[in-house]
Protein backbone atom coordinates (compact mmCIF):
# COMPACT_ATOMS: atom_id res chain seq x y z
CA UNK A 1 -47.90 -1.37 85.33
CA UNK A 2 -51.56 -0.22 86.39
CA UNK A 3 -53.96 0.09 83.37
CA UNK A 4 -55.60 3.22 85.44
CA UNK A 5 -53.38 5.95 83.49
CA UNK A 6 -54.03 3.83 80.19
CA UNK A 7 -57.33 4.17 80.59
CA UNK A 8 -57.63 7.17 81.88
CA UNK A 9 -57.11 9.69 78.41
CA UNK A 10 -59.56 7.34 76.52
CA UNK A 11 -62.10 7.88 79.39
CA UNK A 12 -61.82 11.52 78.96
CA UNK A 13 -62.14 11.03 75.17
CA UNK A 14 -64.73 9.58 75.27
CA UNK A 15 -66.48 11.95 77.72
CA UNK A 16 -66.13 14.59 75.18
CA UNK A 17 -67.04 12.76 72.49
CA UNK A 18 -70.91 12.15 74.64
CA UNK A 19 -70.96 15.46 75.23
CA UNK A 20 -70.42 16.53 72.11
CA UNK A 21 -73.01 13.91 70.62
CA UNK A 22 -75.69 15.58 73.19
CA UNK A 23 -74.63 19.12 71.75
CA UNK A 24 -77.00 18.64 68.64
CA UNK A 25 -80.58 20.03 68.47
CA UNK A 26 -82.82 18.43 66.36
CA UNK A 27 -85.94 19.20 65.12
CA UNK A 28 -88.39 16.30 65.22
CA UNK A 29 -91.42 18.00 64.10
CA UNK A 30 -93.84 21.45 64.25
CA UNK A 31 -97.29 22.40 63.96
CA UNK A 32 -98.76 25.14 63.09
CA UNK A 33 -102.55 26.35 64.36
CA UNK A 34 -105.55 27.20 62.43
CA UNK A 35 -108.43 28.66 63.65
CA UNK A 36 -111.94 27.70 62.63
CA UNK A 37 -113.33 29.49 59.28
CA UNK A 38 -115.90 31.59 61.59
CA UNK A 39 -112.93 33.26 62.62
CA UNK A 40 -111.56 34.23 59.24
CA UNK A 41 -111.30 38.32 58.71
CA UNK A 42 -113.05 39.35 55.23
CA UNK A 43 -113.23 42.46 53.08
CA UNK A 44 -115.68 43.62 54.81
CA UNK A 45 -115.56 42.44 58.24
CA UNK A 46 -112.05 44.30 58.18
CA UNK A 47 -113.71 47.56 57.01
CA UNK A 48 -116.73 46.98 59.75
CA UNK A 49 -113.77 46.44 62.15
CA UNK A 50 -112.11 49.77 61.37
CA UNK A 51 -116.12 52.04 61.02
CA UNK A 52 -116.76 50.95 65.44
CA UNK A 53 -113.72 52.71 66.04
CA UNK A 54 -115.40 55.89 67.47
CA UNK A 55 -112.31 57.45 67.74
CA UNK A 56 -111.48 57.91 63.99
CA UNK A 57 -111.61 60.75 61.37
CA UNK A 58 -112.08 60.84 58.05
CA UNK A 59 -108.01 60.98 57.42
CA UNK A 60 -107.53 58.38 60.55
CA UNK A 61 -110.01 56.20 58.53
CA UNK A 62 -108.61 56.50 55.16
CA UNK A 63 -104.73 55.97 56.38
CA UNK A 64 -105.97 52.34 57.96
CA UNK A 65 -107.42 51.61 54.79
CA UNK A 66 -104.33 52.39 53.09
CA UNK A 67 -102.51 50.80 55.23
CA UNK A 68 -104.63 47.20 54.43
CA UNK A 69 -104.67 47.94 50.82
CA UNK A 70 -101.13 48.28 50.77
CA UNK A 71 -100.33 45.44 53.42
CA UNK A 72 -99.71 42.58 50.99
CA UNK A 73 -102.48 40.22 53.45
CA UNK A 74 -105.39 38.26 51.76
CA UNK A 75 -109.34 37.78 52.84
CA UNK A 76 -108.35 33.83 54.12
CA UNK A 77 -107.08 35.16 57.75
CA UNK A 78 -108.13 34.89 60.86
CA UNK A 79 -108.72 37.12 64.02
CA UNK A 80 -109.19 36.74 67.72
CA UNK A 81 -113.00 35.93 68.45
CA UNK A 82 -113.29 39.08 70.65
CA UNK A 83 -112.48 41.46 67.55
CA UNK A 84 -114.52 39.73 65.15
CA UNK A 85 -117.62 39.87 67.36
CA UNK A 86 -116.94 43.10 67.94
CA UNK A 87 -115.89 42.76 71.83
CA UNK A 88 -112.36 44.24 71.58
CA UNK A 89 -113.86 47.12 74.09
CA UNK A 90 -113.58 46.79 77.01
CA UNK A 91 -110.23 44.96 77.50
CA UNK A 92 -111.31 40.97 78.90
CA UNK A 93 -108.40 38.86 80.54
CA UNK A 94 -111.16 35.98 80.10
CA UNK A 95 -111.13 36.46 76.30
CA UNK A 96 -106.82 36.89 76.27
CA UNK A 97 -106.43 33.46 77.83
CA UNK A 98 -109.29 31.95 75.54
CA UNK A 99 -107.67 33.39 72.75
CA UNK A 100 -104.22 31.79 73.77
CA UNK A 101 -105.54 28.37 75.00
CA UNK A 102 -107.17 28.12 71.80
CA UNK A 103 -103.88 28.62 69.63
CA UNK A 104 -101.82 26.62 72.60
CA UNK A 105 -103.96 23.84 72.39
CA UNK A 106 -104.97 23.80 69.24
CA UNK A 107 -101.19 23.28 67.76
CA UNK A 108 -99.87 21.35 70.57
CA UNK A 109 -102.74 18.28 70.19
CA UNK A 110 -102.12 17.91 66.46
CA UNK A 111 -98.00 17.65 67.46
CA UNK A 112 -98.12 15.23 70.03
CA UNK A 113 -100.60 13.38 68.04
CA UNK A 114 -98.30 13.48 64.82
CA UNK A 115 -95.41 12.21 67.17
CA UNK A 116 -96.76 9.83 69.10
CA UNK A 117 -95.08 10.99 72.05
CA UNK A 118 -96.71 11.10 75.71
CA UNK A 119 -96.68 14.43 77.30
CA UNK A 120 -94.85 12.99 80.69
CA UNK A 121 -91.91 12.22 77.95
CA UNK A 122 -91.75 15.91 77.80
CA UNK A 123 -88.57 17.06 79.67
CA UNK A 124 -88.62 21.26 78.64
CA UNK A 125 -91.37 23.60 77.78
CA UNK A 126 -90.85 26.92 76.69
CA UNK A 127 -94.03 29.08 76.01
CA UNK A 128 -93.77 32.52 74.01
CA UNK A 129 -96.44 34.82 74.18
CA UNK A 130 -94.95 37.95 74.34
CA UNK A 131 -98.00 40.70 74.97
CA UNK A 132 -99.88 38.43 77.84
CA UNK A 133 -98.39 37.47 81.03
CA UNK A 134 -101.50 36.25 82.97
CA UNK A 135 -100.81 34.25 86.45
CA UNK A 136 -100.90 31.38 86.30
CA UNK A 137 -98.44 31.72 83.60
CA UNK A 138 -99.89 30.34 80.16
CA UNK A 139 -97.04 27.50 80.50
CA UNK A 140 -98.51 26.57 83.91
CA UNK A 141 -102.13 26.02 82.04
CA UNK A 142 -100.28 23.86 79.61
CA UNK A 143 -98.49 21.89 82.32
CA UNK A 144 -102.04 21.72 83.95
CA UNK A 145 -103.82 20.38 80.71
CA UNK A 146 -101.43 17.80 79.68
CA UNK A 147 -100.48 16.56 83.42
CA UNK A 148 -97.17 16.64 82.80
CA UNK A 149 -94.39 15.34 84.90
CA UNK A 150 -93.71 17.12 88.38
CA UNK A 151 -89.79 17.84 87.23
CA UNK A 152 -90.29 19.35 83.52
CA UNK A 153 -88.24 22.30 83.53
CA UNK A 154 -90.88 25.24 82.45
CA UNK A 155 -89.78 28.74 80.79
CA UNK A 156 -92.56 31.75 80.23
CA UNK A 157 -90.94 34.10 77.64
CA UNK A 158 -93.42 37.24 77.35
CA UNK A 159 -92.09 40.91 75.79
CA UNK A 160 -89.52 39.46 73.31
CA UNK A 161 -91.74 40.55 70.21
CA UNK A 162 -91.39 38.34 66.50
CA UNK A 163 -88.88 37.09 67.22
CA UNK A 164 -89.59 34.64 70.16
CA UNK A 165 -89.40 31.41 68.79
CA UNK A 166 -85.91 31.40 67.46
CA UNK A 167 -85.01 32.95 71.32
CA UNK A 168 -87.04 29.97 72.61
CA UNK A 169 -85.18 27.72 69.99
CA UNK A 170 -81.74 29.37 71.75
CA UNK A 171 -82.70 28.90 75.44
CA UNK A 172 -83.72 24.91 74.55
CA UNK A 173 -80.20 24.51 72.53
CA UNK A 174 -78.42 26.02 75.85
CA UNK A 175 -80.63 23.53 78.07
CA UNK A 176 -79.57 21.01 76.00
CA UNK A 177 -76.16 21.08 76.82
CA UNK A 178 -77.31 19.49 80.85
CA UNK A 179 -80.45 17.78 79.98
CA UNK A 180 -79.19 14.69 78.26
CA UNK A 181 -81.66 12.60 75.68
CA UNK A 182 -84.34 15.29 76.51
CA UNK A 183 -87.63 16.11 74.75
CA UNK A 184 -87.75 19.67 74.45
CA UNK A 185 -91.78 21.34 73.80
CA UNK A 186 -91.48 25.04 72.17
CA UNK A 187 -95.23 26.89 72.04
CA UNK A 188 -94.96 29.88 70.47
CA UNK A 189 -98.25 32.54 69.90
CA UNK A 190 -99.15 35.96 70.36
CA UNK A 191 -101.84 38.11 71.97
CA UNK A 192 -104.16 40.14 69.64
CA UNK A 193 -107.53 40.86 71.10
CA UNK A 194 -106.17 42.49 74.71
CA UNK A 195 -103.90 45.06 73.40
CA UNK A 196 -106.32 46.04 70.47
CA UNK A 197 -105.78 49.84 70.14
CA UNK A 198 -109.11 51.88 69.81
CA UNK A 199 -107.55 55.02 69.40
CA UNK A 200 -106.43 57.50 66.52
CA UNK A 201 -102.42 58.06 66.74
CA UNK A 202 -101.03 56.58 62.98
CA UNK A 203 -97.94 54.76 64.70
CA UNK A 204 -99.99 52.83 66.89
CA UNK A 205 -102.72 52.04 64.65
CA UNK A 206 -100.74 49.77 62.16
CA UNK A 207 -100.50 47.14 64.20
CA UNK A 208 -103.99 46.57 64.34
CA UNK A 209 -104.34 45.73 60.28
CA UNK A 210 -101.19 43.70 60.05
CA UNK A 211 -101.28 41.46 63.10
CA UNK A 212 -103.43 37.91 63.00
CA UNK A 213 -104.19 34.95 64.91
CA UNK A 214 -101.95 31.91 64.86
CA UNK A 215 -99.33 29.62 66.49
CA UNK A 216 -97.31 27.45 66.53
CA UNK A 217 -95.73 24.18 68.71
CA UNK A 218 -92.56 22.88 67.44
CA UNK A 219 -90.35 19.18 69.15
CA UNK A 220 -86.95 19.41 69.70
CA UNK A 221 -84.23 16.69 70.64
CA UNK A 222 -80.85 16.40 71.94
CA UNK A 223 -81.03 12.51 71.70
CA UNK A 224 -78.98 10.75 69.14
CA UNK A 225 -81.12 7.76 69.08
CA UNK A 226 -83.96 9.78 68.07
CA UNK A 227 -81.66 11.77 65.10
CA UNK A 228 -83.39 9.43 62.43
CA UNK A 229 -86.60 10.55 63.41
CA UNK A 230 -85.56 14.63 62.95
CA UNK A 231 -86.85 16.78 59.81
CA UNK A 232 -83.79 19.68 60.65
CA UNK A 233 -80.86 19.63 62.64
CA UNK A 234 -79.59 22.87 64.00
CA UNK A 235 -76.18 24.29 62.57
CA UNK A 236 -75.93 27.75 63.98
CA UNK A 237 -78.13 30.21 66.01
CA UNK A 238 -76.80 34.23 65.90
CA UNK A 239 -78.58 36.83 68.43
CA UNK A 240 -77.87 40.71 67.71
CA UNK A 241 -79.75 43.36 70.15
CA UNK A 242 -79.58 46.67 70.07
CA UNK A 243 -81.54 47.68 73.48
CA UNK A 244 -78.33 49.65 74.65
CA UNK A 245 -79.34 52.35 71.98
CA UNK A 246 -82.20 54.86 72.84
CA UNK A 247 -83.28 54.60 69.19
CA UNK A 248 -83.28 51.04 68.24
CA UNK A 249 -85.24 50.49 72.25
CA UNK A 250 -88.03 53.08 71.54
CA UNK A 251 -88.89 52.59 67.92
CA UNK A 252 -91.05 49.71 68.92
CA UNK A 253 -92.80 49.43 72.29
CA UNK A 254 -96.02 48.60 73.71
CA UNK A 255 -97.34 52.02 75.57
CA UNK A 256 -99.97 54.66 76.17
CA UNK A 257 -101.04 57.58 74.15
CA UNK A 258 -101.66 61.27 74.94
CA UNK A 259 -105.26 59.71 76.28
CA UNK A 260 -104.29 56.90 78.32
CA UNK A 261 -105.12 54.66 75.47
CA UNK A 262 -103.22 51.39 75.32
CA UNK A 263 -101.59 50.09 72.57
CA UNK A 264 -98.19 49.16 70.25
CA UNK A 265 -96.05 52.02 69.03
CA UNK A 266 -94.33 51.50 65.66
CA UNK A 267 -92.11 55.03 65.19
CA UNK A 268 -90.76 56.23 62.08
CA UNK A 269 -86.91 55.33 63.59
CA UNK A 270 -87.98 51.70 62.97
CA UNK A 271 -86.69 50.79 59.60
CA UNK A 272 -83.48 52.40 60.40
CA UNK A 273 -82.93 50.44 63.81
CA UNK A 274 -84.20 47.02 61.72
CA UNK A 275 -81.22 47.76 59.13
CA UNK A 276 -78.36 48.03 61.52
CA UNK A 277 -80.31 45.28 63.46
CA UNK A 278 -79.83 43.05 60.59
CA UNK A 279 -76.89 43.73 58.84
CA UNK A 280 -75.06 43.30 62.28
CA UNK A 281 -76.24 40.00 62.73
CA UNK A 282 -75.92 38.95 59.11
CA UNK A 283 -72.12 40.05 59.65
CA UNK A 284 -71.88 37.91 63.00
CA UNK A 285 -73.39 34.96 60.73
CA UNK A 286 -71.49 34.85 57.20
CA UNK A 287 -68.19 33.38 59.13
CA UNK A 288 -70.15 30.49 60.34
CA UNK A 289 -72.19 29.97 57.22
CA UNK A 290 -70.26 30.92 54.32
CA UNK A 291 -67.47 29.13 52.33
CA UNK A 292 -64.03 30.92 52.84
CA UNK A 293 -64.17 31.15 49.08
CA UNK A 294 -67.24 33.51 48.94
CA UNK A 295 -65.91 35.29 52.26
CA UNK A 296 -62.66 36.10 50.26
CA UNK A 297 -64.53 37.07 47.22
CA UNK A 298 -65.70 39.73 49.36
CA UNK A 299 -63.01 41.34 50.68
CA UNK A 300 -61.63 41.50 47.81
CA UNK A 301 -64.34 42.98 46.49
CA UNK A 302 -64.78 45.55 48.94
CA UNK A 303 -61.10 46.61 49.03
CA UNK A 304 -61.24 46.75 45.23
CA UNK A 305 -63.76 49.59 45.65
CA UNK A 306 -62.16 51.13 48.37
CA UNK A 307 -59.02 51.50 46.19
CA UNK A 308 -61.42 52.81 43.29
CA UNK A 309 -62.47 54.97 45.38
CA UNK A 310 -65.99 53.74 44.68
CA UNK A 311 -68.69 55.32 46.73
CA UNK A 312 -69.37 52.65 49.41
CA UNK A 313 -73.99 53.70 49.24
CA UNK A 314 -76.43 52.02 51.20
CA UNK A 315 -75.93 48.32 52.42
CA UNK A 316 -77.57 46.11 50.60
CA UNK A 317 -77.94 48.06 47.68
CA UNK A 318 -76.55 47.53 43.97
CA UNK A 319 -73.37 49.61 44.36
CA UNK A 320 -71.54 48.11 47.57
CA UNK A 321 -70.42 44.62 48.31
CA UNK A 322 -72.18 42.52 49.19
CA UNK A 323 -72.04 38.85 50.51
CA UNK A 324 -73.39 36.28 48.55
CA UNK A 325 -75.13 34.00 50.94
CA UNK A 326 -77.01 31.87 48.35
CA UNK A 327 -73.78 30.25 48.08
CA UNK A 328 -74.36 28.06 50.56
CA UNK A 329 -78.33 28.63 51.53
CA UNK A 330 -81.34 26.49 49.58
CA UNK A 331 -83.81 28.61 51.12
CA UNK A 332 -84.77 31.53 53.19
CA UNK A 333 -87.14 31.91 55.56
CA UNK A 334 -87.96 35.56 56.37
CA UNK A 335 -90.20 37.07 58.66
CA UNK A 336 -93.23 38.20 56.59
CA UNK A 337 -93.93 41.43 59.19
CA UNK A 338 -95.21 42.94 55.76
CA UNK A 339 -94.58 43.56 52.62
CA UNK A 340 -92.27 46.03 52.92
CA UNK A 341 -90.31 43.94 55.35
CA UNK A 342 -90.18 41.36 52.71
CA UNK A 343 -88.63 43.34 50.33
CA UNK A 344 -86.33 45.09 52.10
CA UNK A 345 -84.67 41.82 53.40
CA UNK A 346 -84.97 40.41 49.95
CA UNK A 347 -82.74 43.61 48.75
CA UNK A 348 -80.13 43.37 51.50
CA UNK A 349 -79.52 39.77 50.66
CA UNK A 350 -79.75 39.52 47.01
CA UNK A 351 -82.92 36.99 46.52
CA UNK A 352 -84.73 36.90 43.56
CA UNK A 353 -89.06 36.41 43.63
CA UNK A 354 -88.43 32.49 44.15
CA UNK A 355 -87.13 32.79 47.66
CA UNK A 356 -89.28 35.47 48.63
CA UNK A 357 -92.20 33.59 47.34
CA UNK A 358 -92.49 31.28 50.57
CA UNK A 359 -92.95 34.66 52.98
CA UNK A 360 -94.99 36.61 50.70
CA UNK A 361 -97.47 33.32 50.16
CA UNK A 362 -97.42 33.19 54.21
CA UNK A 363 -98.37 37.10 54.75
CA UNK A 364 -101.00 36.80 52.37
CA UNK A 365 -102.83 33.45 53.51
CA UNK A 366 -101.92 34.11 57.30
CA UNK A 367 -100.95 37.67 57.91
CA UNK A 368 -97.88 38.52 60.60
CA UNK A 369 -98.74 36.00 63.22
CA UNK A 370 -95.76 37.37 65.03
CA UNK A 371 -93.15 34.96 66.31
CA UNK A 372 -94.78 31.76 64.42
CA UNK A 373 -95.09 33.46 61.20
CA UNK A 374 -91.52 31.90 60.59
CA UNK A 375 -92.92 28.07 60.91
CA UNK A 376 -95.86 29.06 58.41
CA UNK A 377 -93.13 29.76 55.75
CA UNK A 378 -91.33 26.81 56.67
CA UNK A 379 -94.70 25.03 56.17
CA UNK A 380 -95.25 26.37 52.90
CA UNK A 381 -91.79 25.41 51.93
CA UNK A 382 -92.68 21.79 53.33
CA UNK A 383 -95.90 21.72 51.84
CA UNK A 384 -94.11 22.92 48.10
CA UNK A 385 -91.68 19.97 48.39
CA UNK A 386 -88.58 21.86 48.12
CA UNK A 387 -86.94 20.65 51.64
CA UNK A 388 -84.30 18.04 50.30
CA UNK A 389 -82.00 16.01 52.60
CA UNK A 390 -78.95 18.49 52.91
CA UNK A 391 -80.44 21.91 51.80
CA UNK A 392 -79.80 24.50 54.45
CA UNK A 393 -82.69 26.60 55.84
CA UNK A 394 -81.88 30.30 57.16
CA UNK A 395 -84.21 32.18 59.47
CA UNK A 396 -84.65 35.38 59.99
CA UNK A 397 -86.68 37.50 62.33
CA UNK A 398 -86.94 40.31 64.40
CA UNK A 399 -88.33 41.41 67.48
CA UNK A 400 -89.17 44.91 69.60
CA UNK A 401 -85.46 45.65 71.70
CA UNK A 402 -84.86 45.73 68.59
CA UNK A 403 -83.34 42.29 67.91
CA UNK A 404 -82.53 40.42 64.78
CA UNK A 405 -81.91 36.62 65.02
CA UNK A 406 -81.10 34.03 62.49
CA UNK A 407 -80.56 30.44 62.64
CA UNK A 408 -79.74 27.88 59.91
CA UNK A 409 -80.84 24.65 59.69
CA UNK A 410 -79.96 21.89 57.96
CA UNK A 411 -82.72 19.40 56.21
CA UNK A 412 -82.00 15.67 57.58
CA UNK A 413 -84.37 14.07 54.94
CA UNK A 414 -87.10 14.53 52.02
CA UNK A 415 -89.61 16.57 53.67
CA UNK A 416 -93.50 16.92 52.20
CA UNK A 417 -95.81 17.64 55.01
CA UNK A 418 -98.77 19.53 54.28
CA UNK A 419 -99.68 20.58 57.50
CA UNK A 420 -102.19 23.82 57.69
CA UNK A 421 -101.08 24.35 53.96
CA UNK A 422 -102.51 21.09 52.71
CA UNK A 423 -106.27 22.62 51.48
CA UNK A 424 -104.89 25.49 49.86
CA UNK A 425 -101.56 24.90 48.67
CA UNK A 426 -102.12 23.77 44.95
CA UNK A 427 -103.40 27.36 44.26
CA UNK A 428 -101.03 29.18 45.86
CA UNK A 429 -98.51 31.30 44.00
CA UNK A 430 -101.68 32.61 42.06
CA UNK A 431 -101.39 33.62 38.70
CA UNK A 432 -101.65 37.28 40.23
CA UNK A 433 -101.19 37.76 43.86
CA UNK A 434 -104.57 39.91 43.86
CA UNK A 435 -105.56 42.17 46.75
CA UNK A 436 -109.16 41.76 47.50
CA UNK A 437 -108.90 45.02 49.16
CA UNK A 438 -107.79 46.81 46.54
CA UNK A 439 -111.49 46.39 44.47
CA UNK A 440 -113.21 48.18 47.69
CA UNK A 441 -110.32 50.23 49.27
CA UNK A 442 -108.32 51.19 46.51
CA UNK A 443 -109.23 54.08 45.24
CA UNK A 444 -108.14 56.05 48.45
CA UNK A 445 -104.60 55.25 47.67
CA UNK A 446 -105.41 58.03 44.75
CA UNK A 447 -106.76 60.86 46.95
């Protein structure tokens, strides 16, 4: 009898079982960028900032002052070099791809230095920058500067909004699955100085006082040898967008006002669009996070009520059910887009001031860097020591579309990096989380 059909099922086996092995995604390492202390937005360089705006009133000037007060950021970030030396007008495509080659750069050396690894090792590069597309792309420059290898497979991701890197993280998981024992480069930054708005409409001026500089370049593996190497493994990556609906697509868009004058439009329909945003995601995500015990703890609940005839209120809120996720999360890492972000998502999910401590330490040493703002939390996290081997990591961010995304990720080992967080972190949470705008601004949140 031939051995060929013998052989046969445990060569298919065993075919699955290698694909399956090169399913994973691990992450090996990240850094984050920080920009040189010349760069670093003060008191009063912000209110400087605001007076050359020729545009503004007396009201226009107070609400951006408000707006700072109020914005939960700190004196210790940093700006593009084109605001703070006052050359935001007129718009410069030499200063946008300074700006970004700076960040790019700046986080990509210290990675591939940490690693050890050779940029021709690199086998995928995805760059996210979503408010600059310049030609060539910013991922061609990289390519370019490190002399990469003529068959890297290169992705330029521009317009996806905050949430970019976890998209980024999405596309190199997908690659993943046909690039076998592949190094996989994610650079994610965003574009401030270009699309500053000089002009007085309210829902286009926020952006400029809650926006910084920063970035972020993170190494990710499908390769099983290289497993023992990885701070995080991947577990689960959920993608909700909401583009189909007018509301949720024009609450948050990069446009022109009445004058011509470029800039980013936050409208009033935003929190609204975030909510469904994220609570449709978050429902996408409990079946693949959550113990069946909690998930039947909740239907029960919520049946219970509807048998009451309880009022069902607001999601998230104290008097409807609501899914316990810190049953089987350590730690969450939330988008700090602002204070009022922070919160919000805190609400809808429960957490007490420890877990929002990590975001709200990250908006007020770094601002909203956009879509790295997530790896600064993760940092501070790092930096804390409170990664153990096993705790599970959730992300969540959001993005213009509007889009919510979430990952979880689980800790492979002890982590205790410092990274940008290692000169400050011993004094950070402060006895009081002072605003030092507060002292000079404050009193126009009584008028």
């Amino acid at each position: 009898m031939s051995a060929v059909p013998l052989l046969y099922p445990l060569l298919l086996l065993y075919k699955l079982f290698e694909r399956r092995k090169h399913q994973h995604c691990y992450l090996l390492d990240y850094a984050c960028f920080k920009a040189s202390d010349d760069r670093k937005l003060s008191t009063d360089l912000c209110g400087d900032i605001v007076k050359r705006n020729k545009n503004l009133g007396i009201a226009e000037y107070k609400f951006l002052l408000k707006v700072i007060v109020n914005s939960g950021i700190g004196e210790e970030t940093y700006g593009p070099r084109s605001i703070v030396t006052g050359k935001e007008n007129p718009y410069s495509i030499t200063d946008g791809i300074l700006e970004m080659e700076e960040s790019l750069y700046g986080s990509l050396d210290v990675l591939l230095r940490r690693t050890g690894f050779s940029p021709l090792e690199i086998g995928l590069l995805v760059v996210n920058v979503s408010m600059l597309s310049p030609a060539p792309s910013l991922s061609a420059r990289i390519v370019n500067r490190y002399k990469m290898r003529e068959d890297v497979k290169v992705f330029n991701l521009s317009g996806m909004g905050c949430s970019a890197s976890l998209i980024s993280v999405d596309l190199v998981r997908t690659l993943f699955r046909c690039h076998k024992r592949t190094l996989a480069v994610v650079v994610s930054s965003e574009s401030i100085g270009p699309n500053w708005y000089d002009g007085n409409e309210r829902s286009m001026m926020l952006g400029n006082c809650l926006f910084r500089s920063g970035g972020c370049a993170m190494l990710l593996t499908n390769d099983p040898g290289l497993q023992h190497r990885a701070k995080m493994r991947l577990a689960c990556l959920i993608r909700t967008h909401h583009g189909a609906s007018d509301e949720s697509y024009h609450c948050c868009k990069q446009k022109e006002d009445e004058l011509g004058r470029m800039g980013f439009y936050l409208g009033k329909e935003l929190p609204k669009a975030a909510t469904r945003a994220f609570f449709d995601n978050l429902w996408n995500l409990a079946p693949r996070v959550l113990p069946l015990s909690e998930l039947l703890m909740y239907v029960t609940s919520s049946q219970w009520q509807r048998w009451r005839g309880t009022p069902k209120g607001k999601q998230g809120d104290g008097g409807a059910a609501r899914v316990n996720f810190r049953t089987a999360v350590q730690h969450f890492c939330l988008h700090p887009g602002g204070a009022a972000v922070i919160d919000a998502v805190g609400r809808g999910l429960g957490l007490d001031q420890r877990d929002l401590e990590p975001s709200r330490m990250t908006l007020h040493r770094w601002g909203n860097t956009s879509a790295s703002s997530l790896w600064y939390v993760l940092g501070y996290m790092e930096a804390k020591r409170r990664l153990k081997k096993k705790d599970k990591v959730l992300m969540i961010s959001f993005g213009a579309g509007f889009k919510c995304n979430s990952c979880l990720w689980v800790v492979a080992r002890d982590l205790e990096e410092m990274d940008v967080w290692g000169d400050c972190i011993d004094g950070y949470p402060p006895v009081t989380l002072a605003n030092p705008f507060m002292e000079k601004f404050g009193f126009l949140n009584q008028e």
